[in-house]
Protein backbone atom coordinates (compact mmCIF):
# COMPACT_ATOMS: atom_id res chain seq x y z
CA UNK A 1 35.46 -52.09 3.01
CA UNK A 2 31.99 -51.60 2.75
CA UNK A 3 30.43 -48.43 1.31
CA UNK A 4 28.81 -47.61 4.84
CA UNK A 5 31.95 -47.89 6.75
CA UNK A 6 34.94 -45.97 7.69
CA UNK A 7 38.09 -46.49 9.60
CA UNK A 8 39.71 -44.30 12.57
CA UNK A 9 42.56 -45.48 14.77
CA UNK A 10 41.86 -45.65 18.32
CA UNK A 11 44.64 -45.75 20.85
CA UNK A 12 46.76 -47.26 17.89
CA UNK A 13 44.46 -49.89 16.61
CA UNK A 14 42.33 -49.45 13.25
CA UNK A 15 38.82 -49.75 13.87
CA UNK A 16 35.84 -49.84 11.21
CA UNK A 17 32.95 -49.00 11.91
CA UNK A 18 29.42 -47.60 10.30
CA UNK A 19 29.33 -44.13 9.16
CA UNK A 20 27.32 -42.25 11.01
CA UNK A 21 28.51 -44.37 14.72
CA UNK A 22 29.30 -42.27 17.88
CA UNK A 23 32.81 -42.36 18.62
CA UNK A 24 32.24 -44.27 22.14
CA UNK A 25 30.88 -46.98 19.70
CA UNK A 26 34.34 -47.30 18.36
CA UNK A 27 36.13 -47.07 21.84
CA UNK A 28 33.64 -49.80 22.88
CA UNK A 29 34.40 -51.86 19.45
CA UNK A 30 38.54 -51.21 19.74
CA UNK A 31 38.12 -52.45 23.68
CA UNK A 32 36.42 -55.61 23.03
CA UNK A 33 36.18 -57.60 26.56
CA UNK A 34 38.84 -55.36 28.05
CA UNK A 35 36.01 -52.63 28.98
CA UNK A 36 35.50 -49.27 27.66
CA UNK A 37 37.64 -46.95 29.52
CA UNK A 38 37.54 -43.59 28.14
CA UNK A 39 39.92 -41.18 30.37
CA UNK A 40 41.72 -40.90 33.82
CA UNK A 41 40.27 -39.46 36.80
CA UNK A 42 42.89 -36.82 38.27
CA UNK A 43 44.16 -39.12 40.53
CA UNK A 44 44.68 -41.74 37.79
CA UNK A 45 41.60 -43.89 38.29
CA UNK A 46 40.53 -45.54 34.99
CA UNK A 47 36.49 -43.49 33.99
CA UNK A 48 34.44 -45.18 31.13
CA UNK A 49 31.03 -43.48 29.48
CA UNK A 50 27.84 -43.40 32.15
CA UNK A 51 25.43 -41.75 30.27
CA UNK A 52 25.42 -41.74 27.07
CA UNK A 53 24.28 -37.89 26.76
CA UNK A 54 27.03 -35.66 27.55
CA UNK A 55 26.10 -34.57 30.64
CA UNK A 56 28.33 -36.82 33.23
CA UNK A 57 31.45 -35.88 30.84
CA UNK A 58 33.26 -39.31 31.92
CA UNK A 59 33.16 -40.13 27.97
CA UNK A 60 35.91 -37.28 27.39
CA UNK A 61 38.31 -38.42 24.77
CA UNK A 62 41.39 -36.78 22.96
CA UNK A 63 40.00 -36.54 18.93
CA UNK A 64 42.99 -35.69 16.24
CA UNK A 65 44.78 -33.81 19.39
CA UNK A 66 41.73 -31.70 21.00
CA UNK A 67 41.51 -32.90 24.11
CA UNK A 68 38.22 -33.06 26.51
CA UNK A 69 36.20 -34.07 23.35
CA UNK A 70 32.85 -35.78 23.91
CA UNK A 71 33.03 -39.95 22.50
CA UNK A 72 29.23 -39.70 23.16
CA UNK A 73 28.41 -36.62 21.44
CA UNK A 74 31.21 -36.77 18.23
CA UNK A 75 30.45 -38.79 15.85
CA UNK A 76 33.42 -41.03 13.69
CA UNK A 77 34.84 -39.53 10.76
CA UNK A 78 37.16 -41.34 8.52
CA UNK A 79 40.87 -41.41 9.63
CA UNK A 80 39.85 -39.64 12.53
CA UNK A 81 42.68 -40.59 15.72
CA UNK A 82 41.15 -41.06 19.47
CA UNK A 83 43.21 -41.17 22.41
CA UNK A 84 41.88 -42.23 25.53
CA UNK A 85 42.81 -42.98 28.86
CA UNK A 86 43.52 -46.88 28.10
CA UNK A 87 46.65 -45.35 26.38
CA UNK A 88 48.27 -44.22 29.47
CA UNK A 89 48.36 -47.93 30.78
């Protein structure tokens, strides 16, 4: 593995990526063509990021059990577990 890169698990798949990447860059990466989906909508509808900023909150994420965490806002950190909403399918 390359000096610049570490590895989390997302949803149960290891994903590398560059230190210093958002964590939404890693949902995005573990997704491939699938389609980042980051959480469920209370009535179960499948959310993904919209802004990139932390303000629409549709990025939430569950990070090494803390849940509501922003994937735009948190940046990876090796061995570091997401859970998001693609889990639940």
């Amino acid at each position: 593995m390359p000096e610049g890169t570490i590895t989390l698990d997302v949803d149960g798949h290891s994903v590398s990526v560059a230190r210093g990447s958002s964590v939404v860059a890693a949902v995005a990466l573990a997704a491939g063509s699938a389609g980042v989906i980051t959480r469920r909508s209370v009535s179960g509808a499948l959310r993904g990021p919209l802004c990139g900023m932390g303000v629409c909150q549709e990025c939430r994420v569950t990070i090494d059990g803390v849940r509501h965490r922003l994937a735009c806002q948190t940046l990876c950190a090796d061995g570091m577990e997401v859970v998001t909403g693609r889990a639940a399918e």
